[in-house]
C-alpha atoms as a PDB file:
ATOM      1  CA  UNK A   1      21.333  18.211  18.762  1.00  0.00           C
ATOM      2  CA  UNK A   2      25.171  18.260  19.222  1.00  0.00           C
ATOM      3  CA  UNK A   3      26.197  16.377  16.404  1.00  0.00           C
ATOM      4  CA  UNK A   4      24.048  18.102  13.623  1.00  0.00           C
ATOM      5  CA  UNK A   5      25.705  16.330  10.728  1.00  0.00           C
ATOM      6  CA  UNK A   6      23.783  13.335  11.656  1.00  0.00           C
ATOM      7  CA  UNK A   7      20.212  14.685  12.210  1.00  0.00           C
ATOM      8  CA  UNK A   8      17.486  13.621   9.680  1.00  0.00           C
ATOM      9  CA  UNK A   9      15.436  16.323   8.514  1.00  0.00           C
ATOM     10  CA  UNK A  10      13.670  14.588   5.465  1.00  0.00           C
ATOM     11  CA  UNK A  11       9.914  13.725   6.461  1.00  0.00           C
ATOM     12  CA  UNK A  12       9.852  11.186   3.858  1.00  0.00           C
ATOM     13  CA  UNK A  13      13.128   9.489   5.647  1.00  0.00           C
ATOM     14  CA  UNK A  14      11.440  10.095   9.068  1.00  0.00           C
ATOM     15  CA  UNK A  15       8.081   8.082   8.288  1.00  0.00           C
ATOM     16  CA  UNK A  16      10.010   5.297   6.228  1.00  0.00           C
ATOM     17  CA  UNK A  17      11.682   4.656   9.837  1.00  0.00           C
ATOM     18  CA  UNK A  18       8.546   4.889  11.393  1.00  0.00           C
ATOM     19  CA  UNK A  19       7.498   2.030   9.387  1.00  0.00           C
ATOM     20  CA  UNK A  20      10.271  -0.101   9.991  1.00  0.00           C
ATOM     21  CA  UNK A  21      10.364  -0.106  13.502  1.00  0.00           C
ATOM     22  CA  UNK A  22       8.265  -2.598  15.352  1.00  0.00           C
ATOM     23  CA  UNK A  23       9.241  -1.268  19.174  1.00  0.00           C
ATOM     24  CA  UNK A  24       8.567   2.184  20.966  1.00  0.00           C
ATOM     25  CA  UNK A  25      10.135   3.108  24.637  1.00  0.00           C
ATOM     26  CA  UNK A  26       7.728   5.158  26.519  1.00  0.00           C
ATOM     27  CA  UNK A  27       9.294   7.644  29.535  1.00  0.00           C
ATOM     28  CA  UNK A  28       6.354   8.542  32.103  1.00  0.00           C
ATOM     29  CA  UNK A  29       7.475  10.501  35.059  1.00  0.00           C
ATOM     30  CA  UNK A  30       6.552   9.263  38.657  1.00  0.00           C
ATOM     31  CA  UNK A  31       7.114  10.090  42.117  1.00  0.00           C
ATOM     32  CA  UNK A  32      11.007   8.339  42.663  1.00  0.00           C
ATOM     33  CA  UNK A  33      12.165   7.677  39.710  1.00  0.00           C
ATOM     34  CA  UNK A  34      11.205   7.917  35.530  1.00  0.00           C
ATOM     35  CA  UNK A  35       9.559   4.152  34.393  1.00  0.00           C
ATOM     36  CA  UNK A  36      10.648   3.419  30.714  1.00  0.00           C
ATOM     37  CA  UNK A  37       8.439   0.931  28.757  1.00  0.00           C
ATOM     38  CA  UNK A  38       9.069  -0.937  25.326  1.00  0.00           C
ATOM     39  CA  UNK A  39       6.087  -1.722  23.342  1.00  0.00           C
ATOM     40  CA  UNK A  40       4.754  -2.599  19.654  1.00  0.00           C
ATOM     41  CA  UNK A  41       2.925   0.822  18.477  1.00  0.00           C
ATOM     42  CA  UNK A  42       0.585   1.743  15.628  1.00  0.00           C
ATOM     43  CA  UNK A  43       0.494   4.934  14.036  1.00  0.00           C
ATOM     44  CA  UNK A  44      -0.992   7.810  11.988  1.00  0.00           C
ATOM     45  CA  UNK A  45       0.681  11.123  10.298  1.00  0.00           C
ATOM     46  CA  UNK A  46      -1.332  14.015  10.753  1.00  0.00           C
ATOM     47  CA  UNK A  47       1.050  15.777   7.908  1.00  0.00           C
ATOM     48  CA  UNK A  48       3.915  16.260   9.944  1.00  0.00           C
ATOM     49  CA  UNK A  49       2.445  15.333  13.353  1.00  0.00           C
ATOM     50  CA  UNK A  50       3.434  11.965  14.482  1.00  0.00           C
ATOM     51  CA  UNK A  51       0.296  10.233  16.386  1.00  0.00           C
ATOM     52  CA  UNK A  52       1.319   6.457  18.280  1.00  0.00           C
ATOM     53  CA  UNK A  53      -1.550   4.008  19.470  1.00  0.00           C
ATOM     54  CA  UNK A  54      -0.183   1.615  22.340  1.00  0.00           C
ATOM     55  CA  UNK A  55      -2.606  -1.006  24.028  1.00  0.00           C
ATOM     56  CA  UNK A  56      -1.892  -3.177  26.620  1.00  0.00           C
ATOM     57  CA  UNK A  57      -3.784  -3.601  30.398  1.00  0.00           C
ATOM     58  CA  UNK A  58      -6.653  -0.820  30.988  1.00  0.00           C
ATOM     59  CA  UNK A  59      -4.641  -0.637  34.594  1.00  0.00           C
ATOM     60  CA  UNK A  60      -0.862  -1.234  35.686  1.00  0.00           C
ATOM     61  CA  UNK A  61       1.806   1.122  35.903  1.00  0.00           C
ATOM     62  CA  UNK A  62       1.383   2.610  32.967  1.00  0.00           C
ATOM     63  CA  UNK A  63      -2.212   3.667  33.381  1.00  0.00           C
ATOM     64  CA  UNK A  64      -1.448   4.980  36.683  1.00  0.00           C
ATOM     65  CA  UNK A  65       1.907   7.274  35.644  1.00  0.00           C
ATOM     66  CA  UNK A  66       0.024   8.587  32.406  1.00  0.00           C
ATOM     67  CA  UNK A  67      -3.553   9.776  34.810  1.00  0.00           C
ATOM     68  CA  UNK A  68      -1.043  11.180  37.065  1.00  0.00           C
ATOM     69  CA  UNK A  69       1.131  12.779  34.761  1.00  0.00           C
ATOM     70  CA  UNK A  70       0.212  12.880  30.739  1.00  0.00           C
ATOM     71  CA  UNK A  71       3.885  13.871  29.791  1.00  0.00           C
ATOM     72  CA  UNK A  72       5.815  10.825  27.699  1.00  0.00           C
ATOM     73  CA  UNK A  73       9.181  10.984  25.671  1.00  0.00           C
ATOM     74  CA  UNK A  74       8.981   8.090  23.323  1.00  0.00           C
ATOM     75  CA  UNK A  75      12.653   6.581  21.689  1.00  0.00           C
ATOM     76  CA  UNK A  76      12.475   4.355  18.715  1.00  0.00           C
ATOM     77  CA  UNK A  77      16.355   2.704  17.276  1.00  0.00           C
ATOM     78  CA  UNK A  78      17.284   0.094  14.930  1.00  0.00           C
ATOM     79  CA  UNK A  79      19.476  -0.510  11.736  1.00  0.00           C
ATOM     80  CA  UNK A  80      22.585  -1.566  14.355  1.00  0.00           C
ATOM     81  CA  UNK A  81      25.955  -2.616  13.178  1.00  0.00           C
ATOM     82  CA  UNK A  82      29.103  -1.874  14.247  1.00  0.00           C
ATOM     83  CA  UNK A  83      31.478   0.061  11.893  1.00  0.00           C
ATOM     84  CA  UNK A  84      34.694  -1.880  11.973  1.00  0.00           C
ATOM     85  CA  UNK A  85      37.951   0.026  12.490  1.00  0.00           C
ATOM     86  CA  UNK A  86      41.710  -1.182  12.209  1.00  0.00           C
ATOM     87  CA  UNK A  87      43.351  -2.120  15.550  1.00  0.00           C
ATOM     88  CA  UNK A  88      42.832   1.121  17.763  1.00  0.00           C
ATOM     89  CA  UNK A  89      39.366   1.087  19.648  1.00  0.00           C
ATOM     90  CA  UNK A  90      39.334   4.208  18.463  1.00  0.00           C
ATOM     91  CA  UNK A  91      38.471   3.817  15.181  1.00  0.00           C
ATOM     92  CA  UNK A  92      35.364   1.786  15.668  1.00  0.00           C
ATOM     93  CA  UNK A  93      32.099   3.258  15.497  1.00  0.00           C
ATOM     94  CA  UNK A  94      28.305   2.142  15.739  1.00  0.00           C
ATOM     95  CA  UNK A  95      25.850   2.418  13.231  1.00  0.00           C
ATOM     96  CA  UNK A  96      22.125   2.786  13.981  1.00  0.00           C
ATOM     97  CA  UNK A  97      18.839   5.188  13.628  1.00  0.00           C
ATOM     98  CA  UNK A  98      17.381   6.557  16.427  1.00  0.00           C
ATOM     99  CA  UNK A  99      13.834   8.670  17.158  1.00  0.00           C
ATOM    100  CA  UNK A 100      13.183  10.901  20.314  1.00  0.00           C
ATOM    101  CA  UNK A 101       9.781  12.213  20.853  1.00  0.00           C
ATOM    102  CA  UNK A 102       7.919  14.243  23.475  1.00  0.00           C
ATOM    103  CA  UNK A 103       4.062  14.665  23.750  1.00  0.00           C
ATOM    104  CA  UNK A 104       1.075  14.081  25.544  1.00  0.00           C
ATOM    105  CA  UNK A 105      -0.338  10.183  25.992  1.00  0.00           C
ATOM    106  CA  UNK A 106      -3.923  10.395  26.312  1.00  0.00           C
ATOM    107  CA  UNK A 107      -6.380   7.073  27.687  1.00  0.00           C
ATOM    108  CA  UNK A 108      -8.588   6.501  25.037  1.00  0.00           C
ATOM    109  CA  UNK A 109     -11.981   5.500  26.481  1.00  0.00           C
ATOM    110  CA  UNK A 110     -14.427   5.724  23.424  1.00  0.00           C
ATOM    111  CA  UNK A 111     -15.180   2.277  21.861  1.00  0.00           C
ATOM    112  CA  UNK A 112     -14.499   3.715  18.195  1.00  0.00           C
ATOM    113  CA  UNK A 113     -11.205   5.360  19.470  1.00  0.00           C
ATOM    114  CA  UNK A 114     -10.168   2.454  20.557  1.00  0.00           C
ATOM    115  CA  UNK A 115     -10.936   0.272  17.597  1.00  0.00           C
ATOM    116  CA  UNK A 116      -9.601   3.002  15.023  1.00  0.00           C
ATOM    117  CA  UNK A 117      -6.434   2.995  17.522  1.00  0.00           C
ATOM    118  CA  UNK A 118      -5.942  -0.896  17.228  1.00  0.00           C
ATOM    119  CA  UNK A 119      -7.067  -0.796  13.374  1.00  0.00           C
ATOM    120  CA  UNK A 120      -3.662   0.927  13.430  1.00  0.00           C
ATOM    121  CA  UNK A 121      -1.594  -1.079  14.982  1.00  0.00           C
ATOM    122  CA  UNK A 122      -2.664  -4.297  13.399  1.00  0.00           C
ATOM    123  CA  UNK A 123      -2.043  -2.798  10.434  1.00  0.00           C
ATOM    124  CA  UNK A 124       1.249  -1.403  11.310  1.00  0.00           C
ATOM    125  CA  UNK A 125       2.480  -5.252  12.951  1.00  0.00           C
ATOM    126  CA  UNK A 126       0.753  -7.526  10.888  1.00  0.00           C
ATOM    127  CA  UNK A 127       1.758  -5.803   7.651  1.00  0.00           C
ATOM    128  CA  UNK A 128      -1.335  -6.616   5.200  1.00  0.00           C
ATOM    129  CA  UNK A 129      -2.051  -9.860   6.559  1.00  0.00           C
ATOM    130  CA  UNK A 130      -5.857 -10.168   7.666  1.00  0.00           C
ATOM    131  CA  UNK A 131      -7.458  -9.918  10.939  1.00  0.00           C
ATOM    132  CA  UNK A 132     -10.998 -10.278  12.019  1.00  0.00           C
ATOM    133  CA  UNK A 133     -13.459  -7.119  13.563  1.00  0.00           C
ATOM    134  CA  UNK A 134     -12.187  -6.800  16.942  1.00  0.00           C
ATOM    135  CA  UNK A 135     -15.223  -7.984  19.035  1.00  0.00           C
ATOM    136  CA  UNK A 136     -16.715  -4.969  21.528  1.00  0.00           C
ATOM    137  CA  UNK A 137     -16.258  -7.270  24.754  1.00  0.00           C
ATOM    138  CA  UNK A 138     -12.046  -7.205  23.881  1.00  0.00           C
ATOM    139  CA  UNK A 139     -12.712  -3.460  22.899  1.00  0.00           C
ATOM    140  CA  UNK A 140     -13.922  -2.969  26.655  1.00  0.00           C
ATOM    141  CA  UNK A 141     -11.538  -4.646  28.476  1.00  0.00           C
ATOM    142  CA  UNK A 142      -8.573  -3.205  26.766  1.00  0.00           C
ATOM    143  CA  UNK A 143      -6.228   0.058  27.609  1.00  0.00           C
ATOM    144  CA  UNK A 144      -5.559   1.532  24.359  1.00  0.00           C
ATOM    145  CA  UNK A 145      -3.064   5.019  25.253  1.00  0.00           C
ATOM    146  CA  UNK A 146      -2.812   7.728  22.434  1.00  0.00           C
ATOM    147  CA  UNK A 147       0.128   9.946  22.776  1.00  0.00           C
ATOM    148  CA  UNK A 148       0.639  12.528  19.964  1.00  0.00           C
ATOM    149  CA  UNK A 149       4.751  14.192  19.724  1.00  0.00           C
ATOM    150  CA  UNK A 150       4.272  17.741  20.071  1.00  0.00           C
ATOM    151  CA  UNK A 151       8.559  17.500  18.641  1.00  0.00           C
ATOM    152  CA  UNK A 152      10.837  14.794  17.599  1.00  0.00           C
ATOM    153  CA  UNK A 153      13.683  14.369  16.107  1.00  0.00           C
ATOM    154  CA  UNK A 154      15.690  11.746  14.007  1.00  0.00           C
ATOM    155  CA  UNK A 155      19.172  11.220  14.255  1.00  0.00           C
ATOM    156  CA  UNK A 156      21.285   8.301  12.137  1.00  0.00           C
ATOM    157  CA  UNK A 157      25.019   7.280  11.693  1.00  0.00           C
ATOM    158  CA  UNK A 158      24.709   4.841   8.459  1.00  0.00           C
ATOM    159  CA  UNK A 159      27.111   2.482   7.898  1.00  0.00           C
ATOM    160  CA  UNK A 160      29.753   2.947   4.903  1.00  0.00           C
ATOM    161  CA  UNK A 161      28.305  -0.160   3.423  1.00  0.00           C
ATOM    162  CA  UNK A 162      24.979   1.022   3.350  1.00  0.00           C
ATOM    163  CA  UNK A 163      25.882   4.936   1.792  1.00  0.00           C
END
């Protein structure tokens, strides 16, 4: 990281991000060109191992870059504002928190997988509200991708306002 003074290093900091942010970009690799992919995300800590569950169509694009090639960088950002500065452009800046990740995505085919994967995720975008037993015939029909970061790293410039 070039700019060191702005990495975040506290877990604790790390995972309260995690929480607020509703929106992961997945990077696959392919044949021409990269294919970058926002989605909502639930997730686990395995102590300092960061575990995200996506869902979405059990085939597409996605499906088909992750079989070929299980390699993802994930991005997370939020907390924008811009950092007002007197009249030279120079003196403005941009506030925000950012998370890059690299791991593995994997295609979870097991039925509990699956439902442990989208326990998660309802629970991570429906914050405490209620939500029935996701019925089997959903569960089958389904593509529910685990990736797990092998690294990440957070990075923030906070606003003055906010210190």
């Amino acid at each position: 990281m070039r700019r060191k003074k702005r990495q975040v290093t506290d877990l604790t900091a790390i995972k309260d991000f995690v929480e607020v942010s509703q929106i992961v970009r997945i990077a696959m690799n392919g044949e021409e060109y990269p294919y970058v992919v926002p989605v909502n995300f639930g997730y686990e800590w395995n102590e300092d191992k960061l575990i995200l569950f996506v869902h979405g169509a059990s085939e597409g694009e996605k499906i088909n870059r992750i079989k070929n090639d299980p390699k993802v960088s994930v991005e997370m950002d939020g907390n924008h504002q811009l950092i007002q500065g007197s009249m030279d452009a120079a003196t403005y800046s941009y506030a925000y928190q950012s998370l890059i990740g690299f791991g593995q995505a994997e295609i979870l085919a097991d039925l509990a997988d699956k439902r442990h994967a989208l326990h998660r995720l309802m629970a991570h975008a429906a914050k405490g509200q209620p939500f029935d037993e996701i019925p089997e015939k959903m569960l089958n029909r389904t593509g529910v991708i685990k990736i797990t970061l092998n690294s990440y790293t957070m990075k923030e410039n906070l606003h003055p306002a906010s210190k």
